[in-house]
N, C-alpha and C. Protein backbone atom coordinates (compact mmCIF):
# COMPACT_ATOMS: atom_id res chain seq x y z
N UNK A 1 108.67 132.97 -13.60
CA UNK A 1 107.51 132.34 -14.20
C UNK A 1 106.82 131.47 -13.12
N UNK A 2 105.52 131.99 -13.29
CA UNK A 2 104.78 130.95 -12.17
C UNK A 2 104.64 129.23 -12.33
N UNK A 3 104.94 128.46 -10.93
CA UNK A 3 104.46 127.20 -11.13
C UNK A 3 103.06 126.83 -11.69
N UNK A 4 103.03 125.96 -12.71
CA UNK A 4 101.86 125.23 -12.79
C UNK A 4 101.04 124.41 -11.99
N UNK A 5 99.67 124.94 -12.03
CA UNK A 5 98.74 124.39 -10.55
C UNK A 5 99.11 122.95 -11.47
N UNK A 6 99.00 121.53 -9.95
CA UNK A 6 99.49 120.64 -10.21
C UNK A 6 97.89 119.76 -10.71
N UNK A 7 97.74 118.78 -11.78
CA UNK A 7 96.69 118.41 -11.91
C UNK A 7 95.92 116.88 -11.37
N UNK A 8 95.34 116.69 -11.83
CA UNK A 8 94.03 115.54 -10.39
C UNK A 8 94.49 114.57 -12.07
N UNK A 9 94.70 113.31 -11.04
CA UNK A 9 94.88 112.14 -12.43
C UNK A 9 93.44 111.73 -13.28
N UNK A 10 93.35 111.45 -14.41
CA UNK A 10 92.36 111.52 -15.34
C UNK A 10 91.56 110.23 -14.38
N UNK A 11 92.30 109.18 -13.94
CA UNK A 11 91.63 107.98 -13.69
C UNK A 11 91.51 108.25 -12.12
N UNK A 12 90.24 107.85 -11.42
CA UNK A 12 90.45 107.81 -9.32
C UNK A 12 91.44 107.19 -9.60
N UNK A 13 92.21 107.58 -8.31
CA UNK A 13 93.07 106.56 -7.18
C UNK A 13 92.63 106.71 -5.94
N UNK A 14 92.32 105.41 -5.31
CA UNK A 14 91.83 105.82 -3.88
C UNK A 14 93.06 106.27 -2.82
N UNK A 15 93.11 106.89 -1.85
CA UNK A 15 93.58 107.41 -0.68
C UNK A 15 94.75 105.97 -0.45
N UNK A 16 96.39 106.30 0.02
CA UNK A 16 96.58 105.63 0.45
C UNK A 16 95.94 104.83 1.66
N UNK A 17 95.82 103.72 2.10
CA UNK A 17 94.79 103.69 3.80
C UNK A 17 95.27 103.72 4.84
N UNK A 18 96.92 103.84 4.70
CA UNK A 18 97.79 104.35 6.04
C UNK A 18 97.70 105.27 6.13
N UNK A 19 98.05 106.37 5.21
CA UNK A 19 97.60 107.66 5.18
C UNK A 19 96.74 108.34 5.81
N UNK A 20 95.70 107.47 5.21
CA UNK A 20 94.11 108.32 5.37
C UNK A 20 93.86 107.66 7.09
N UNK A 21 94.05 106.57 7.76
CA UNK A 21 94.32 106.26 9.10
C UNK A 21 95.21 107.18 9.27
N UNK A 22 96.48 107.76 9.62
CA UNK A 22 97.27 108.80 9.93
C UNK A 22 96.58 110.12 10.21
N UNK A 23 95.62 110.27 9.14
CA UNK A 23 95.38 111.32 9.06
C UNK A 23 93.92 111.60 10.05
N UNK A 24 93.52 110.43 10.20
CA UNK A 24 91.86 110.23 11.08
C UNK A 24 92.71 110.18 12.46
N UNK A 25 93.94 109.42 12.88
CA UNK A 25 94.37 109.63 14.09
C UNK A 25 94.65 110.57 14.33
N UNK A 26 95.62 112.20 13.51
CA UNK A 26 95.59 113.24 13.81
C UNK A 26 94.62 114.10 13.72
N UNK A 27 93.50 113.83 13.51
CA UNK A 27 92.07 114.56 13.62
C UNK A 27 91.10 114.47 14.88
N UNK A 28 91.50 113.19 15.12
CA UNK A 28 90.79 112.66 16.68
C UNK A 28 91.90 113.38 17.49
N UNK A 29 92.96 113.24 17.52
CA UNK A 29 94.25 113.95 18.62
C UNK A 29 93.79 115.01 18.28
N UNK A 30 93.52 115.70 17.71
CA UNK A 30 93.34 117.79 17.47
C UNK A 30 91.84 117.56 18.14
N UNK A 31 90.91 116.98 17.86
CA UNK A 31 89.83 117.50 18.70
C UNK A 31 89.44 116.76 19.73
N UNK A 32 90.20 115.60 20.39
CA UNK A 32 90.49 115.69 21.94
C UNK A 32 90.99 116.77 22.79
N UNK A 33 92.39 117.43 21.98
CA UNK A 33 93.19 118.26 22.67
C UNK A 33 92.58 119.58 22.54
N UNK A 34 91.89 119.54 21.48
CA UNK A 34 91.31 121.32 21.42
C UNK A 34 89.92 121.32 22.01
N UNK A 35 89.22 120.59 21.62
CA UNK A 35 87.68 120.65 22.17
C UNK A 35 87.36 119.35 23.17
N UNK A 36 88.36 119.00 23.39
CA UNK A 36 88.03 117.42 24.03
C UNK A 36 86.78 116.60 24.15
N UNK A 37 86.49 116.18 22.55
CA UNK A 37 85.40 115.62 22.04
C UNK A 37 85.86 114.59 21.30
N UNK A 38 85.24 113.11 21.51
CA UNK A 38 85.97 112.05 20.93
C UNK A 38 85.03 111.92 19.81
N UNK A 39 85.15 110.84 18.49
CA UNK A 39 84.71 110.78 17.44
C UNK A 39 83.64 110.15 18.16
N UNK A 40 82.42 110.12 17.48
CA UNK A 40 81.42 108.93 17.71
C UNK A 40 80.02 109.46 16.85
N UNK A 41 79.30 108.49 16.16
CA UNK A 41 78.11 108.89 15.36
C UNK A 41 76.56 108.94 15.15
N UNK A 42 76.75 106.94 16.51
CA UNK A 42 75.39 106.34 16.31
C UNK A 42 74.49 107.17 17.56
N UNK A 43 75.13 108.35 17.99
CA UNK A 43 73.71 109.28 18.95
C UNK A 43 73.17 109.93 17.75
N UNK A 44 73.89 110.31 16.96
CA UNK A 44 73.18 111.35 15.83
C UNK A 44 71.97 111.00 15.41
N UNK A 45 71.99 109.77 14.70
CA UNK A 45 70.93 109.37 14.43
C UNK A 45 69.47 109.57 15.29
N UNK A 46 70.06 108.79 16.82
CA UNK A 46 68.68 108.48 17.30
C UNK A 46 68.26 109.77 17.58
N UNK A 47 68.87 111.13 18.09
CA UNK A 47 68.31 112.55 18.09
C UNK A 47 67.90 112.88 16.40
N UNK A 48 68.38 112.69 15.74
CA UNK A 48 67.98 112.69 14.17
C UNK A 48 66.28 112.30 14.40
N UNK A 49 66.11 110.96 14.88
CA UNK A 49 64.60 110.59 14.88
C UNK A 49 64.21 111.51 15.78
N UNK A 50 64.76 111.91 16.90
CA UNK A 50 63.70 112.73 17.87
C UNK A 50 63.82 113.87 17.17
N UNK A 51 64.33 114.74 16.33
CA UNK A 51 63.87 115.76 16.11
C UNK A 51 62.94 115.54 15.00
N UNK A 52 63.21 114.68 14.01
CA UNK A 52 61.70 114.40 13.36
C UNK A 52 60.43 114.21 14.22
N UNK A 53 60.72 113.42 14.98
CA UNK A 53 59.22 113.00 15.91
C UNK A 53 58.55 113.86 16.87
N UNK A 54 59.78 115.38 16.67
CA UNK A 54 59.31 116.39 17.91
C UNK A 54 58.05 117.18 16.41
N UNK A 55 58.24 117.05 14.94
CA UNK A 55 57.46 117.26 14.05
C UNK A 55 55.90 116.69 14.07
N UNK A 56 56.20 115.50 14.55
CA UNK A 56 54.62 114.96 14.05
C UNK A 56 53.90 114.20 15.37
N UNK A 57 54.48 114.17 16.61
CA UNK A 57 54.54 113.56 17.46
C UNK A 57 55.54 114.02 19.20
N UNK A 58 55.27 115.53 19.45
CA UNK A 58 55.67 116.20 20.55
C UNK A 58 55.89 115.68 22.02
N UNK A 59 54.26 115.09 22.11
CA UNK A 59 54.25 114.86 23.68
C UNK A 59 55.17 113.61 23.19
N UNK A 60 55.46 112.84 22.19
CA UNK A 60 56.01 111.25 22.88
C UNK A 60 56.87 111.27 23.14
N UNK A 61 57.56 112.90 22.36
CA UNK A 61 59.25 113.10 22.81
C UNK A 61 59.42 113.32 23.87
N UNK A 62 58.60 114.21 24.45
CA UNK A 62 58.51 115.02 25.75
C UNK A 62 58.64 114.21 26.82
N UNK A 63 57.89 112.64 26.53
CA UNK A 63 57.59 111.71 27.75
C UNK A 63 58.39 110.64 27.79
N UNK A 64 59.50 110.50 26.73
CA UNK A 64 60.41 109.54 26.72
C UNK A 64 61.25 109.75 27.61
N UNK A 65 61.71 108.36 28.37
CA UNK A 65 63.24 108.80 28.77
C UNK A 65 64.02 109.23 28.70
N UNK A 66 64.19 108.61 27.73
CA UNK A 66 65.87 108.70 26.78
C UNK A 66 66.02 109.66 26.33
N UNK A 67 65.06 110.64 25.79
CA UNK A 67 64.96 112.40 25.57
C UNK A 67 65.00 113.15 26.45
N UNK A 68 64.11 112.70 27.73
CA UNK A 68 64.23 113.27 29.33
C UNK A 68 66.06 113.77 29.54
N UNK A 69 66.54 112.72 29.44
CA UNK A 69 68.21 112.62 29.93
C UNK A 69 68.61 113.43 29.10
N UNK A 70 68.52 113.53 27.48
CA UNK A 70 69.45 113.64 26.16
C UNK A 70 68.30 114.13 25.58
N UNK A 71 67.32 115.66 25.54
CA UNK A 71 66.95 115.84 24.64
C UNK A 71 67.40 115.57 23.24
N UNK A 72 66.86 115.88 22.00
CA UNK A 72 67.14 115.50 21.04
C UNK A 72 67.46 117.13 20.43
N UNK A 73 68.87 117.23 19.32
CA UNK A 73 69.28 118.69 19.50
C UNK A 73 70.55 118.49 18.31
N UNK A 74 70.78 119.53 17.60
CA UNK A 74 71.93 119.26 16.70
C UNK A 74 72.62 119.78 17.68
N UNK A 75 73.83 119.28 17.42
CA UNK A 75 75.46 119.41 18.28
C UNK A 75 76.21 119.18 17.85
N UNK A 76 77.46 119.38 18.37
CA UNK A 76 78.71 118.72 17.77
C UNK A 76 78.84 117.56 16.99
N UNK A 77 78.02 116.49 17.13
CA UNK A 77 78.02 115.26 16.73
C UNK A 77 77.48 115.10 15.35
N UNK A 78 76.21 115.94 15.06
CA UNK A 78 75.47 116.43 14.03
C UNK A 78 76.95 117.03 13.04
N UNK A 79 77.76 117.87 13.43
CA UNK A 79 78.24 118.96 12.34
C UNK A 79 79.59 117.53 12.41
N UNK A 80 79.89 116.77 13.03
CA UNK A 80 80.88 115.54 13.07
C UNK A 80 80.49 114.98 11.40
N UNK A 81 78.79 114.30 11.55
CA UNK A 81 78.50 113.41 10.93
C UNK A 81 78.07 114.32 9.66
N UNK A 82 77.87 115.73 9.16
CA UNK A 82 77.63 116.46 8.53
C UNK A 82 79.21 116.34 7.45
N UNK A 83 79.72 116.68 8.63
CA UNK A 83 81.71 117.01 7.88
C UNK A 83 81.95 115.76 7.25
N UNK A 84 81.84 114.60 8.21
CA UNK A 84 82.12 113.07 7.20
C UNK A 84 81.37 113.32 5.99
N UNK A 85 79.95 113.47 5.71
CA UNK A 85 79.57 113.39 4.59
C UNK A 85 79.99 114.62 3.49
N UNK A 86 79.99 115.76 3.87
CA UNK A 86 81.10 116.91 2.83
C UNK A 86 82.28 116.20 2.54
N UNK A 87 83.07 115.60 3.56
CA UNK A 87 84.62 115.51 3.38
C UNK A 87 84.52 114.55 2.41
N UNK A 88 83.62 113.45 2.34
CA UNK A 88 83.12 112.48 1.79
C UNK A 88 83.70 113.10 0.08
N UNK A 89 82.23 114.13 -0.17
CA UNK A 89 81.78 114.62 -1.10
C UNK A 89 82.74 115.20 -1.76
N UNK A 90 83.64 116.08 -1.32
CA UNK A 90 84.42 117.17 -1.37
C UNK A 90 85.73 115.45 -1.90
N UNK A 91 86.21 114.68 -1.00
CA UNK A 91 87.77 113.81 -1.73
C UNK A 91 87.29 113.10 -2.98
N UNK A 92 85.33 113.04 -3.34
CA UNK A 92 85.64 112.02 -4.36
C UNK A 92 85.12 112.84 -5.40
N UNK A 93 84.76 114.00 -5.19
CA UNK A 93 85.35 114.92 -6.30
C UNK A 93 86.41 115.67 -7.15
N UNK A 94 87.33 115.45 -6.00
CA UNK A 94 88.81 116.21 -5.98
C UNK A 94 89.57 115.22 -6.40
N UNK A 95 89.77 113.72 -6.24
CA UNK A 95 89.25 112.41 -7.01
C UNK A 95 88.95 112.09 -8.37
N UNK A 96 88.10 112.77 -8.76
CA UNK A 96 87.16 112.48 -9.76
C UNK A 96 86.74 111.28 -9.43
N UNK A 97 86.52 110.68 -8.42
CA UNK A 97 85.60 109.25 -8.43
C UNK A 97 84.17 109.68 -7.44
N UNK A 98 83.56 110.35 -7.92
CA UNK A 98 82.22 110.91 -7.67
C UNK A 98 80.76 110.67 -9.16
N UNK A 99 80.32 109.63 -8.67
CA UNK A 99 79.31 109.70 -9.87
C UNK A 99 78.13 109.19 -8.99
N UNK A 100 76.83 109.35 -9.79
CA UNK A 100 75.51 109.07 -8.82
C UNK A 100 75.12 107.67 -10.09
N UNK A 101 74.83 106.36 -9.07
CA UNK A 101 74.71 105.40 -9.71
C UNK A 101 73.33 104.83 -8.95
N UNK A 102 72.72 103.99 -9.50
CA UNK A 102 71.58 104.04 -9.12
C UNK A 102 72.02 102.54 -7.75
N UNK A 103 72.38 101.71 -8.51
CA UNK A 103 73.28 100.25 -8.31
C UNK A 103 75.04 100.44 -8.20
N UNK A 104 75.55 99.68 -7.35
CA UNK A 104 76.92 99.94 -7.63
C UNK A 104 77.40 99.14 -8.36
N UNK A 105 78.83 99.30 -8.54
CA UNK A 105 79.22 97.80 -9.55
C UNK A 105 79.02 96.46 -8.87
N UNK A 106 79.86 96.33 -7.79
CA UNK A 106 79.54 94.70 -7.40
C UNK A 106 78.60 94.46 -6.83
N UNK A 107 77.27 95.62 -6.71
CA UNK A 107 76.28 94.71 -6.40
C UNK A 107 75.31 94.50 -7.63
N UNK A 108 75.65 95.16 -8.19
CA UNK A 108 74.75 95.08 -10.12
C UNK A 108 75.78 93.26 -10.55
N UNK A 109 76.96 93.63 -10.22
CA UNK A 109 77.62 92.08 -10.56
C UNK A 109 77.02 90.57 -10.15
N UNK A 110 76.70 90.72 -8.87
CA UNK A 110 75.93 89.74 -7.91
C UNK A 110 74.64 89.50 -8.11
N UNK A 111 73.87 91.26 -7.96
CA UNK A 111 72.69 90.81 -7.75
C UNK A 111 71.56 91.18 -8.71
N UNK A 112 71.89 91.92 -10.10
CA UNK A 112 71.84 92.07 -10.60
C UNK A 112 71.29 93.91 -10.75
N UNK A 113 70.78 94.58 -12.10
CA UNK A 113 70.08 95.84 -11.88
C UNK A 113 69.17 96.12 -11.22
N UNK A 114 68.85 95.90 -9.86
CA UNK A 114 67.54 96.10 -9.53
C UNK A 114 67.78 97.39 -8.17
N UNK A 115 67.15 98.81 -8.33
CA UNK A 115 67.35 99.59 -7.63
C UNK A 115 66.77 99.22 -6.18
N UNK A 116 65.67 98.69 -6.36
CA UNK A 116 64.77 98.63 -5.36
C UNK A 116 64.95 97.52 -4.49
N UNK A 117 65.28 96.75 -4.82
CA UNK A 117 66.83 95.89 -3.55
C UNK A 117 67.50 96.33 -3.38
N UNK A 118 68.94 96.99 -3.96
CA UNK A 118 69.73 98.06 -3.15
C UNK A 118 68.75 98.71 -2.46
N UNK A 119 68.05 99.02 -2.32
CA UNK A 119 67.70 100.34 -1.35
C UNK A 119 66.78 99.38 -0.04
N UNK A 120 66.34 98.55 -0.34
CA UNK A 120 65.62 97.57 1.10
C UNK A 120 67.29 97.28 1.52
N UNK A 121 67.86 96.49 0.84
CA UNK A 121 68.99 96.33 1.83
C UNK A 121 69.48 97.07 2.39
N UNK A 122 70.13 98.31 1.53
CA UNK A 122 70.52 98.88 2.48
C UNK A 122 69.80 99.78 3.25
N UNK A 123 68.74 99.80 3.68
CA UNK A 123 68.02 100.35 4.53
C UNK A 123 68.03 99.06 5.79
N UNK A 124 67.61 98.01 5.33
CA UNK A 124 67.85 96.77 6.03
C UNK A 124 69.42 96.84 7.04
N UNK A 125 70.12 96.95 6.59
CA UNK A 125 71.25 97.05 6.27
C UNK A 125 71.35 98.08 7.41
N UNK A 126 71.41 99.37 7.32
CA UNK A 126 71.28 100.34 8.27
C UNK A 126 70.53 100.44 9.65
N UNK A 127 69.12 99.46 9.12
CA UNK A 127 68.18 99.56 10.58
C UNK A 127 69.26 98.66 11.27
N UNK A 128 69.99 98.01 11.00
CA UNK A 128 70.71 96.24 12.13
C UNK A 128 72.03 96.93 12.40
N UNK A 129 72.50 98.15 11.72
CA UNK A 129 73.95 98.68 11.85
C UNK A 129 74.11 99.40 12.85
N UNK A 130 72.49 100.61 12.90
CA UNK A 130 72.55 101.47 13.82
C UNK A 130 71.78 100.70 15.43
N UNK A 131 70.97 99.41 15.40
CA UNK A 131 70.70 98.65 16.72
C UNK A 131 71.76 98.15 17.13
N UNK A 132 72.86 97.59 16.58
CA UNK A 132 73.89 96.58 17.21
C UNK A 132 74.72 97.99 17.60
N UNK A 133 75.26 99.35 17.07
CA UNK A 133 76.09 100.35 17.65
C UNK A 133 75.37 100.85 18.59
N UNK A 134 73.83 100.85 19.62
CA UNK A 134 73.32 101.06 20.26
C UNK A 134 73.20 100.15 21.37
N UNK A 135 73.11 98.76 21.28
CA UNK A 135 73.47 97.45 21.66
C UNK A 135 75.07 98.03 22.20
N UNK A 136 75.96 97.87 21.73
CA UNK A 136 77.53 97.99 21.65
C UNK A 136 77.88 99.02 22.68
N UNK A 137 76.69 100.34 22.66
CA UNK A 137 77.51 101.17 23.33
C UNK A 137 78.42 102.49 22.46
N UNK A 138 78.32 102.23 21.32
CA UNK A 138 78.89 102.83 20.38
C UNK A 138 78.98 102.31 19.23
N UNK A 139 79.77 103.24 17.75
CA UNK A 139 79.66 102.68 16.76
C UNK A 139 81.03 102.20 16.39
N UNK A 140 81.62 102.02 15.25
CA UNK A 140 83.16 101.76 14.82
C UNK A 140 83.72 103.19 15.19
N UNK A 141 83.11 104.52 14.40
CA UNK A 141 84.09 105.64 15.13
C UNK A 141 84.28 105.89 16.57
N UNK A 142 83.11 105.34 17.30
CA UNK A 142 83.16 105.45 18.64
C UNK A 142 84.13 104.23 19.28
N UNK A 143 83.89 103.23 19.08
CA UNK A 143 84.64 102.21 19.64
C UNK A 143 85.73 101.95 19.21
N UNK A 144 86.10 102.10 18.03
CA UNK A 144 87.14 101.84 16.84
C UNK A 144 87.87 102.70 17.17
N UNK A 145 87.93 103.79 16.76
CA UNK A 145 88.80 105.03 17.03
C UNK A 145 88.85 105.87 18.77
N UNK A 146 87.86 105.88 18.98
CA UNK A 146 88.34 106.78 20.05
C UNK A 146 88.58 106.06 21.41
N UNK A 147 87.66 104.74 21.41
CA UNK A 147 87.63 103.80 22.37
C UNK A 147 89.21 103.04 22.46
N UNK A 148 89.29 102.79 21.55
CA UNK A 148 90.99 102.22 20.99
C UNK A 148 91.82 103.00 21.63
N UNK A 149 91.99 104.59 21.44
CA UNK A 149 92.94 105.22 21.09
C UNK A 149 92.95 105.43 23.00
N UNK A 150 91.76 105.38 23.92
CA UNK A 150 91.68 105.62 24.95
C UNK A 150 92.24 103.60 25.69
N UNK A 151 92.62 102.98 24.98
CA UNK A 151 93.16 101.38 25.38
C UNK A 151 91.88 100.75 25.96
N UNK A 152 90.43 101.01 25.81
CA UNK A 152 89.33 100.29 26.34
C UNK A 152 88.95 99.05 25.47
N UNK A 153 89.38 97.81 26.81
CA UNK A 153 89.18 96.41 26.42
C UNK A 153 87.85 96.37 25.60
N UNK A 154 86.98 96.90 26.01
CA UNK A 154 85.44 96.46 25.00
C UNK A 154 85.08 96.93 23.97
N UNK A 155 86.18 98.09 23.45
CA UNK A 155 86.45 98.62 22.37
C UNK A 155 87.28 98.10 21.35
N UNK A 156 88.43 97.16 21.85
CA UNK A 156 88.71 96.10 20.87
C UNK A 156 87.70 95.08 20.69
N UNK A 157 87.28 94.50 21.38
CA UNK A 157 86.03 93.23 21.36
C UNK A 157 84.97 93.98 20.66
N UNK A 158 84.94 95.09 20.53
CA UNK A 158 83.88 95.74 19.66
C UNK A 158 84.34 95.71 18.61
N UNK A 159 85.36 96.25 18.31
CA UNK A 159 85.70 96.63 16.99
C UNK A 159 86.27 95.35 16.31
N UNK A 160 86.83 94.30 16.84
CA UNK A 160 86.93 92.99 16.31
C UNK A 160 86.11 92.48 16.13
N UNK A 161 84.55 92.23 16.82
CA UNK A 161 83.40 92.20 15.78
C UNK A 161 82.67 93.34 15.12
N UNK A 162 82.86 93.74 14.72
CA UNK A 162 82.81 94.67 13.70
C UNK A 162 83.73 94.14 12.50
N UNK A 163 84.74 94.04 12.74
CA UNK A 163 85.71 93.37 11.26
C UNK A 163 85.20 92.05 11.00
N UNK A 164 84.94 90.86 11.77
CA UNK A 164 84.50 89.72 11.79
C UNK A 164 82.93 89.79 11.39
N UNK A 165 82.22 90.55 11.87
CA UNK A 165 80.55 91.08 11.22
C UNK A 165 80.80 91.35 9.45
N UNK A 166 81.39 92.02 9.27
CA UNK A 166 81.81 92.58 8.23
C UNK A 166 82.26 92.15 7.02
N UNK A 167 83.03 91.09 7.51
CA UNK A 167 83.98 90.38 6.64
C UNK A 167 82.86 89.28 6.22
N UNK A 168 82.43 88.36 7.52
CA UNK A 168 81.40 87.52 7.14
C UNK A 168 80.07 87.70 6.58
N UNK A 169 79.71 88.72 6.23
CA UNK A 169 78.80 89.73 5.34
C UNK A 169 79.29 89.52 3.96
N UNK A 170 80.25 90.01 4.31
CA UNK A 170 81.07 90.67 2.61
C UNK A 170 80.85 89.54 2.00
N UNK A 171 81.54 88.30 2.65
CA UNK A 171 81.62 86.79 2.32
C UNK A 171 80.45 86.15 1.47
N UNK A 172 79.42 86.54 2.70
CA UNK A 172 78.30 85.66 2.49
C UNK A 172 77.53 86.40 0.82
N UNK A 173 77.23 87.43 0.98
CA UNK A 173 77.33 88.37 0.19
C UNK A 173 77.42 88.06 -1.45
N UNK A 174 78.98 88.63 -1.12
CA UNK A 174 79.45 88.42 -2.23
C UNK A 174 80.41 87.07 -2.62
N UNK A 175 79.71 86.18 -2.10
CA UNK A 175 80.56 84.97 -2.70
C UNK A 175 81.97 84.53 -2.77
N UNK A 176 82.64 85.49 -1.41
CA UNK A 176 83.89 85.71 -1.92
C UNK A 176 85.24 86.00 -2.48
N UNK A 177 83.94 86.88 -2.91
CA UNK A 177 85.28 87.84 -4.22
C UNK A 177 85.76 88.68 -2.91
């Protein structure tokens, strides 16, 4: 008699977070050793804008520097930051903690229902995330993980502000909780 497929608990549980670290360190080790490509995210973006801007605005791409060096181009980094968001998609379905909310809970708790502040902030929020990982040199996957895992001093000093950015956010934020 066949085993019974095993079933997904009625309520989420999130990921143990040793685990799910375990499992991001053996993912960075497999594609160092196989493709020798370290994690990192915040280039995506800024080629993200140059390929929009090669849409509405050609020559400025053409005459930039920073495109000169690094055209703007999906790559590895693109299908990186593609997979985070599937893998994303794909555990908090498998989960069941996948729902589309307009507000989340603790910020509907704080700041009340208003969509249209969530979305300035976090756009706010994003424009200062992706300048300071450009500033930095990299982002948390870049500095955090692969910078770490390679023992680079400015990759802890990065990534310790990053937890200290973060925390004092959360703080200020949310009051605490």
């Amino acid at each position: 008699m066949p085993r019974p497929l095993p079933r997904f608990p009625a309520e989420p549980r999130p990921m143990n977070p040793y685990l799910g670290g375990a499992l991001a360190g053996l993912l960075l080790l497999a594609s160092v050793v196989l493709v020798d490509k370290y994690f990192g995210a915040s280039t995506t973006f800024v080629r993200a804008a140059g390929l929009l801007e090669l849409l509405f605005a050609p020559q400025h791409v053409t005459e930039n520097a920073y495109f000169q060096k690094d055209p703007p181009r999906v790559d590895w980094q693109w299908m990186f930051v593609a997979g985070v968001m599937l893998g994303s998609l794909v555990s908090s379905m498998l989960n069941r903690s996948f729902r589309v909310t307009a507000v989340p809970d603790s910020w509907r708790d704080r700041f009340g229902d208003r969509p249209g502040l969530r979305a300035a902030a976090a756009f706010g929020g994003g424009v200062l995330a992706i300048i300071g990982a450009r500033l930095a040199g990299g982002c948390p996957s870049g500095h955090g993980l692969s910078g770490s895992i390679q023992l680079a001093a400015s990759s802890f000093v990065a990534l310790a502000c990053f937890f200290a950015g973060g925390l004092a956010m959360a703080r200020l934020l949310y009051k605490g909780k």
